[in-house]
C-alpha atoms as a PDB file:
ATOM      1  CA  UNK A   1      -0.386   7.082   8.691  1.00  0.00           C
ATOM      2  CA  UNK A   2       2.473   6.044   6.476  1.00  0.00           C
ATOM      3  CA  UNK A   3       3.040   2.070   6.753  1.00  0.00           C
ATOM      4  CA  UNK A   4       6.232   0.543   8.329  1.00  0.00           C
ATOM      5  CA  UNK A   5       8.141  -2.028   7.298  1.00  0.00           C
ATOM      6  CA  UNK A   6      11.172  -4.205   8.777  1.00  0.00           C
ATOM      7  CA  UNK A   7      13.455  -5.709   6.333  1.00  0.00           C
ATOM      8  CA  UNK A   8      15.817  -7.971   8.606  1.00  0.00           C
ATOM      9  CA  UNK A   9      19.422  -8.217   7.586  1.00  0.00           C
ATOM     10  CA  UNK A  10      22.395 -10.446   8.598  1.00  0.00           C
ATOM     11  CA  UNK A  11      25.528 -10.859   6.892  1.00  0.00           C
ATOM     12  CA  UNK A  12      25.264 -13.512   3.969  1.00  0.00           C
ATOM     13  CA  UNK A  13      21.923 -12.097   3.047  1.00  0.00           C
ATOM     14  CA  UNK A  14      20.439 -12.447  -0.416  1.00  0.00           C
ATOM     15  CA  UNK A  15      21.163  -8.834  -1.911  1.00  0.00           C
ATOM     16  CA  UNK A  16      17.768  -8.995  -4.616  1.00  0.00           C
ATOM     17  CA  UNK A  17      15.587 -10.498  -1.773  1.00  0.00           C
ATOM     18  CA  UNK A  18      16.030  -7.772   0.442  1.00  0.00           C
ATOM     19  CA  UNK A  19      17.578  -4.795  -1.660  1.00  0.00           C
ATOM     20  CA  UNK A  20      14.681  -4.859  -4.324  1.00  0.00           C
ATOM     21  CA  UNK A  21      12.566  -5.237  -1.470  1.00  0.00           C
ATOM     22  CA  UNK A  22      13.737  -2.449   0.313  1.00  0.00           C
ATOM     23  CA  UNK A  23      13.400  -0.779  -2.909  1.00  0.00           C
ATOM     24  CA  UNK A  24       9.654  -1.369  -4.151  1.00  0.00           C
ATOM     25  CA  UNK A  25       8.801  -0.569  -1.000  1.00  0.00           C
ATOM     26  CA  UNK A  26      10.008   3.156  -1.101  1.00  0.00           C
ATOM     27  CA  UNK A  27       8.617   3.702  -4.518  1.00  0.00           C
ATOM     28  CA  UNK A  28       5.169   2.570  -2.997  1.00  0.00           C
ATOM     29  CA  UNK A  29       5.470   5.290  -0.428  1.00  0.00           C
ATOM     30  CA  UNK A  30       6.030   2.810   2.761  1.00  0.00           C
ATOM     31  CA  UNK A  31       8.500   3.726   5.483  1.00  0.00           C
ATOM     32  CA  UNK A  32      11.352   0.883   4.733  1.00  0.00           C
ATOM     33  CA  UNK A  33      14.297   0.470   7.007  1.00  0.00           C
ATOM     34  CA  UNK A  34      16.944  -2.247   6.287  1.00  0.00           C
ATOM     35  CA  UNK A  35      17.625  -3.242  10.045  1.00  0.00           C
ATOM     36  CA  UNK A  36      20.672  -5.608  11.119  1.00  0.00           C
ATOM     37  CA  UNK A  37      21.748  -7.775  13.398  1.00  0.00           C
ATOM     38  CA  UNK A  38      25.051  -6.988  12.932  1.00  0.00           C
ATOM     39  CA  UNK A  39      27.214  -3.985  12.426  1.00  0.00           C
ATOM     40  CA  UNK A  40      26.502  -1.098  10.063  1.00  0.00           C
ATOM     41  CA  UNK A  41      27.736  -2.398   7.206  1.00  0.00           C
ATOM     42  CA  UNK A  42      26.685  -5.784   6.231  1.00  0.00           C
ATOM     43  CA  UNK A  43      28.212  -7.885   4.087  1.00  0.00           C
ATOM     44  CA  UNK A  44      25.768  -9.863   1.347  1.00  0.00           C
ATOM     45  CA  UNK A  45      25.713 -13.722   0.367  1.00  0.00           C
ATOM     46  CA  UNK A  46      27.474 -12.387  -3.132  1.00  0.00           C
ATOM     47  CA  UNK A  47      29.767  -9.734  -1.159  1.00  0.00           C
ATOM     48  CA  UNK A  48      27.628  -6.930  -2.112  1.00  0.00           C
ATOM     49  CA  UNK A  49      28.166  -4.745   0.917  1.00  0.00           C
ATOM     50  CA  UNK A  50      25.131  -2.171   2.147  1.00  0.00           C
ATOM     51  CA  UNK A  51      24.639   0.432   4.718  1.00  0.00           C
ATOM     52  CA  UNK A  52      21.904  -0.361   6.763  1.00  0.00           C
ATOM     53  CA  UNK A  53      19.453   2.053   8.039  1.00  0.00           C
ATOM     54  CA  UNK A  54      19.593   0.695  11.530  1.00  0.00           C
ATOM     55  CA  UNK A  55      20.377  -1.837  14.239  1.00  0.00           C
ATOM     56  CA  UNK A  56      18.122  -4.131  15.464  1.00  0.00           C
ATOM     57  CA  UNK A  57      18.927  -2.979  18.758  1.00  0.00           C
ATOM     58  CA  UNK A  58      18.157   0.729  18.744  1.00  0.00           C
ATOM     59  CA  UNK A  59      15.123   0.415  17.256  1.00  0.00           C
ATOM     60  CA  UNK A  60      11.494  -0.006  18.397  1.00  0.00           C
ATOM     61  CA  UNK A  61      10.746  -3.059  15.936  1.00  0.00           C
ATOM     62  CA  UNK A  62       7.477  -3.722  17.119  1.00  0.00           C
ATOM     63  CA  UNK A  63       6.477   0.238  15.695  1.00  0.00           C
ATOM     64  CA  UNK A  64       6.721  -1.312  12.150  1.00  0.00           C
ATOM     65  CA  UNK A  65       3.589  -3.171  10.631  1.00  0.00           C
ATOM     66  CA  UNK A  66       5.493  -5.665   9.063  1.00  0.00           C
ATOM     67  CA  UNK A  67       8.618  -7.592   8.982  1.00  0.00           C
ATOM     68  CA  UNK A  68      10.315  -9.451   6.174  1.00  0.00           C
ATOM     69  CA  UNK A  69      13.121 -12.080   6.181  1.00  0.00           C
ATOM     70  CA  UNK A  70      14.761 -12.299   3.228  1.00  0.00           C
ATOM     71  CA  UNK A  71      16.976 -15.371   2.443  1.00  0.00           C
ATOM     72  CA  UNK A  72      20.522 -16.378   1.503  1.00  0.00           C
ATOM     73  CA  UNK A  73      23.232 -17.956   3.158  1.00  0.00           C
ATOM     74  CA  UNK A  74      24.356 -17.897   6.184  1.00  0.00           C
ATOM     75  CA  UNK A  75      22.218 -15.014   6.038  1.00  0.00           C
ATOM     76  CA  UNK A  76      19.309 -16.972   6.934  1.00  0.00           C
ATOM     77  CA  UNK A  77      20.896 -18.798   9.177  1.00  0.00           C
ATOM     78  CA  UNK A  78      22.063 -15.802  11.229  1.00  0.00           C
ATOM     79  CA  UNK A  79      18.612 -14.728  11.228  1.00  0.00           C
ATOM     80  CA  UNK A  80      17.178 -18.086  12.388  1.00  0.00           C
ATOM     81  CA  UNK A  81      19.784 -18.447  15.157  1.00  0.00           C
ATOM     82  CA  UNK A  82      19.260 -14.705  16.380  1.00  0.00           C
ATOM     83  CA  UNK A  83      16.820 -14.661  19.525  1.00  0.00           C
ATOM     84  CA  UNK A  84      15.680 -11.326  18.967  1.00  0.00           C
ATOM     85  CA  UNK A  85      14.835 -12.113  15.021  1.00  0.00           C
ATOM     86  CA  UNK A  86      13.105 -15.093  16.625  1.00  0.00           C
ATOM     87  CA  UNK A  87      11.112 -12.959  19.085  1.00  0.00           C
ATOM     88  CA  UNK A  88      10.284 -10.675  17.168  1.00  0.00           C
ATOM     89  CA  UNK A  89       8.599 -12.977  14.470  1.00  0.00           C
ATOM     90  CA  UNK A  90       6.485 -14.489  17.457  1.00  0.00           C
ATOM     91  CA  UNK A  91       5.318 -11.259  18.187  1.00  0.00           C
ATOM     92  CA  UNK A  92       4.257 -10.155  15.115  1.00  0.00           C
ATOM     93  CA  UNK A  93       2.473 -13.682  14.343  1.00  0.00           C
ATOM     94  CA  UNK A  94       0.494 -13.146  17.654  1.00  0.00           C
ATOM     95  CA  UNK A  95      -0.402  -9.625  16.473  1.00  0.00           C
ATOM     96  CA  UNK A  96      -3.830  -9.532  14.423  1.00  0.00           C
ATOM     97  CA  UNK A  97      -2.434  -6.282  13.394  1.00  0.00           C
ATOM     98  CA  UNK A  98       0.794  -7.379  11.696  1.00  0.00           C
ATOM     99  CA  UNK A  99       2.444  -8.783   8.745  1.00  0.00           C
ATOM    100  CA  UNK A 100       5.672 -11.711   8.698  1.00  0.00           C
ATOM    101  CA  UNK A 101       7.086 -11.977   5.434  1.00  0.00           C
ATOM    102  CA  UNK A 102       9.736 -15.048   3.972  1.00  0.00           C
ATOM    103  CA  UNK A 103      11.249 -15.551   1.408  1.00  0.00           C
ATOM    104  CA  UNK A 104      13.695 -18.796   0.130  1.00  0.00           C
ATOM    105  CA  UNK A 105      15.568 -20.103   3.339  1.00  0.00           C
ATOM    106  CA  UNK A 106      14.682 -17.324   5.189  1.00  0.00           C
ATOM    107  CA  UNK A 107      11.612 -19.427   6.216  1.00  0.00           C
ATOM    108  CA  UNK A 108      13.494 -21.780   8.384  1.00  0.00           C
ATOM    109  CA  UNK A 109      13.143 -18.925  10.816  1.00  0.00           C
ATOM    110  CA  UNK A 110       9.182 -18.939  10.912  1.00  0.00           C
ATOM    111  CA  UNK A 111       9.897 -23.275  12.095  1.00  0.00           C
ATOM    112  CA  UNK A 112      12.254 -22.317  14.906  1.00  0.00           C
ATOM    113  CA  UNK A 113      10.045 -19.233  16.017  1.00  0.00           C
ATOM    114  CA  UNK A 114       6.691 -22.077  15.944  1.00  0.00           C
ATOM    115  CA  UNK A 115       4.425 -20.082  13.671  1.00  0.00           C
ATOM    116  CA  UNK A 116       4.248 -22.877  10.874  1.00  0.00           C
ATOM    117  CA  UNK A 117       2.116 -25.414  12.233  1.00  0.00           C
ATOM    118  CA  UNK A 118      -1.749 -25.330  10.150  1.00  0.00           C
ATOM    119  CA  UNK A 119      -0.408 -22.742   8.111  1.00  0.00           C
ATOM    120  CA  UNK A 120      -0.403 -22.957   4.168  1.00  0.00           C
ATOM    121  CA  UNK A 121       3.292 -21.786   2.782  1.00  0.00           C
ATOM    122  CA  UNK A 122       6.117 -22.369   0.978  1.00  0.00           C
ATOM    123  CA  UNK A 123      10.118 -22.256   0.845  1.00  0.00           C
ATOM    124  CA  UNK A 124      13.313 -22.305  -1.359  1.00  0.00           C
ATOM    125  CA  UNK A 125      12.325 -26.218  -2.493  1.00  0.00           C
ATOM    126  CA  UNK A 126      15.050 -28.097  -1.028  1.00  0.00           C
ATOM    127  CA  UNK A 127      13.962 -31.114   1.403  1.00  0.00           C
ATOM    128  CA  UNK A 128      15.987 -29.424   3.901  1.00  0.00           C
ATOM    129  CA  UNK A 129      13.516 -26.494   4.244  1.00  0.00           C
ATOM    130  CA  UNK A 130      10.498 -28.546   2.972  1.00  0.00           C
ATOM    131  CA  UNK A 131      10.890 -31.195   6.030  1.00  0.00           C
ATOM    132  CA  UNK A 132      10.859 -28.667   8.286  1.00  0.00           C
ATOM    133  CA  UNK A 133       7.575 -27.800   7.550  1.00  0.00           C
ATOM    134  CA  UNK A 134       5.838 -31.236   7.460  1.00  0.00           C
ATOM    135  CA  UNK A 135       3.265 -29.541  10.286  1.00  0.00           C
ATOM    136  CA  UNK A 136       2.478 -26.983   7.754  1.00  0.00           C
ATOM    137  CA  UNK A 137       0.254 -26.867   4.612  1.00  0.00           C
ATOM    138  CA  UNK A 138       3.549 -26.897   2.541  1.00  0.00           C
ATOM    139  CA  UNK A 139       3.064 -25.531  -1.483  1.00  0.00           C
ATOM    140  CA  UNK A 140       5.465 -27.561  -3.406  1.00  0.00           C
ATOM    141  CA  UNK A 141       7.426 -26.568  -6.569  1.00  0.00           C
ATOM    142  CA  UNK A 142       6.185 -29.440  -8.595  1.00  0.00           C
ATOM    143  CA  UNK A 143       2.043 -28.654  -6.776  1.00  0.00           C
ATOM    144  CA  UNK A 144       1.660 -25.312  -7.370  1.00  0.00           C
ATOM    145  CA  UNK A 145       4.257 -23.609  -9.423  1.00  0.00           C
ATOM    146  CA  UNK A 146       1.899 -21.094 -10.226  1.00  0.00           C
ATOM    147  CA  UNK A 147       1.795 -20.186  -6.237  1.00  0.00           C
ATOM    148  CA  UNK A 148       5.057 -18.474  -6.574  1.00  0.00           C
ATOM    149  CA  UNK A 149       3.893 -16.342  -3.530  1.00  0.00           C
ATOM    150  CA  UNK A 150       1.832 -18.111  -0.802  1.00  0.00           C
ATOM    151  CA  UNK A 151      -0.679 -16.501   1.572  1.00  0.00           C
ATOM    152  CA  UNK A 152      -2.194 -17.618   4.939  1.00  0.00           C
ATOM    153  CA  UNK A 153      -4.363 -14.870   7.025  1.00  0.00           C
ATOM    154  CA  UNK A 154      -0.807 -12.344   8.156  1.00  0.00           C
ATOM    155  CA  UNK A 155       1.780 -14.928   6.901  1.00  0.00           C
ATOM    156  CA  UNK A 156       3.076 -14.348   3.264  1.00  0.00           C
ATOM    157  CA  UNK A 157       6.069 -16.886   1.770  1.00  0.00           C
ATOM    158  CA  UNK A 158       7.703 -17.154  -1.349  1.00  0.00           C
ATOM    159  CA  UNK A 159      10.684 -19.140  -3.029  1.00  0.00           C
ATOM    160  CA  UNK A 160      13.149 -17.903  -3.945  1.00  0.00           C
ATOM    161  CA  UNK A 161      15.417 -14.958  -5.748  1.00  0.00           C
ATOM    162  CA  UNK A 162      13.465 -15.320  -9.011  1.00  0.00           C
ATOM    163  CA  UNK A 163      10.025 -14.941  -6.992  1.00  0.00           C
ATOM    164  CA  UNK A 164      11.018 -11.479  -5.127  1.00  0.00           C
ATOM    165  CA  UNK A 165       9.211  -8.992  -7.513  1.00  0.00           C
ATOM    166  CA  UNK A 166       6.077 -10.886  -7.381  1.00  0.00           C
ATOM    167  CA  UNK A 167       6.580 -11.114  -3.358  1.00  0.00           C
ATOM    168  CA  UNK A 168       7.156  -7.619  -3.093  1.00  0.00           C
ATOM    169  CA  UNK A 169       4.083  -6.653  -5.149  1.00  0.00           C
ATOM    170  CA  UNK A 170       2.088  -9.176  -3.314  1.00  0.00           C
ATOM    171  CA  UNK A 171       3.747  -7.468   0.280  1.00  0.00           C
ATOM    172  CA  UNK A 172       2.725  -3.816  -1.226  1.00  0.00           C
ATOM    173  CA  UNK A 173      -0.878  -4.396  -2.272  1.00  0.00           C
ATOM    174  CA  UNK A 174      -1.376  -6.515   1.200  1.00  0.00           C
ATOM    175  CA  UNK A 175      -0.523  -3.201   3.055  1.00  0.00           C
ATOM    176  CA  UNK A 176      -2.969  -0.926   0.685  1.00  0.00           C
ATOM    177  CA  UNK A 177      -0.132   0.190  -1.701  1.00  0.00           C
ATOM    178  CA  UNK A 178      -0.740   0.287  -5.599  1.00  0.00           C
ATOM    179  CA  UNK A 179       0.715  -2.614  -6.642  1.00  0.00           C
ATOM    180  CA  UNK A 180      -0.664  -2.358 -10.434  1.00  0.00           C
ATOM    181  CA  UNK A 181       0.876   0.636 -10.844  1.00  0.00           C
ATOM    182  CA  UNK A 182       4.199  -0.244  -9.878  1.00  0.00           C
ATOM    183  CA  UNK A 183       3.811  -3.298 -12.137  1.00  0.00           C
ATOM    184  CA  UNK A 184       3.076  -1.466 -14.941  1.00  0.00           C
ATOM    185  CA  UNK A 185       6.151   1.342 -14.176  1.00  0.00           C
ATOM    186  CA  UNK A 186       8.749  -1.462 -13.439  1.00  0.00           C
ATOM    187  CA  UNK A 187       7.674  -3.642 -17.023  1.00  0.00           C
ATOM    188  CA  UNK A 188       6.676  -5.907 -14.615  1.00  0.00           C
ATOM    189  CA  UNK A 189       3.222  -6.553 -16.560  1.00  0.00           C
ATOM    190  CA  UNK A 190       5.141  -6.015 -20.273  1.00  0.00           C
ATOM    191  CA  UNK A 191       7.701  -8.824 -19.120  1.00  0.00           C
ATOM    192  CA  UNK A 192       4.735 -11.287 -17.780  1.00  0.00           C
ATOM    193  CA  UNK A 193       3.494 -10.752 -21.457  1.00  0.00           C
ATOM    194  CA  UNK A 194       6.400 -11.576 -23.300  1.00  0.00           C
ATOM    195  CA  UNK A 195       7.090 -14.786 -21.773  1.00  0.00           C
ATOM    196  CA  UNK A 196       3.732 -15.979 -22.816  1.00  0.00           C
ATOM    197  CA  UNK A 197       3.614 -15.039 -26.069  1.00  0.00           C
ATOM    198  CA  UNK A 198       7.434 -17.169 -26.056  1.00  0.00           C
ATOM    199  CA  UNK A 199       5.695 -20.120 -24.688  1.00  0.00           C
END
């Protein structure tokens, strides 16, 4: 059975965090449905606006095998002060059979939803994300910066806009797609290579 996955959307969110998301996904095969909070059209942090696929509340979320929150502002925000976004990211922590994916400021939601506490992540690296977390294992910037994409048991986190395509490719292989292949169809893998031979 074709895998599901949630990508969460609230007006003021990042357009690459979710978009390319939404994106990779579909060339992987996956079942990937942009789902708001708000109306059809939503409105990005850079006034991109998209159509999403559907609304958070005529939809079965818990059907999908994984959710993602991508970042921006207020996009994040939205999603962190939205009950149902809130709910739904308990459930799926509680779930042995689920994913919850964050990415940059979008992780503020996993602290108000209580899934952080033991748990080895990161964030956009601001203090203003980074003390939320001081319950948490929390990857730094300046600890880890090759942890661009941090993963504990069903939680994955990354950092930021610059980070997506390796959280995406992370997200994909974690849910038995072929990463390496999209890696090496994108120039993912040709890119990596360049910038070490520049350094």
């Amino acid at each position: 059975m074709t895998k599901k996955v949630a990508v969460m959307l609230a007006d003021g969110f990042e357009e690459g965090e979710s978009l390319f998301v939404i994106d990779i996904f579909r060339r992987a095969g996956f079942k990937c449905d942009g789902i708001t909070i708000n109306e059809e059209v939503v409105r990005g942090a850079h006034d991109i606006r998209v159509f999403s696929d559907k609304h958070v509340d005529d939809v079965n979320v818990a059907d999908y095998d994984m959710i993602v929150l991508p970042g921006g502002q207020p996009g994040s925000d939205h999603l962190r002060d939205d009950e149902r976004v809130v709910r739904l990211v308990q459930d799926f922590a509680h779930d042995e059979s689920k994913y919850v994916a964050a990415i940059c400021a979008a992780t503020q939601v996993l602290a108000k939803a209580g899934i952080a506490e033991g748990k080895k992540l990161t964030s956009y690296p601001l203090d203003k994300y980074r003390n939320l977390f001081t319950n948490a294992n929390y990857i730094d910037d300046n600890t880890a910066m090759e942890e661009l994409v941090v993963v504990d048991g069903h939680l994955i986190t990354s950092r930021g806009p610059a980070s997506t395509l390796s959280f995406v490719y992370k997200l994909v292989e974690i849910l038995g797609g072929d990463a390496e292949k999209l890696k090496e169809m994108m120039q993912y893998n040709a890119l990596k290579q360049s910038i070490r031979a520049c350094q």
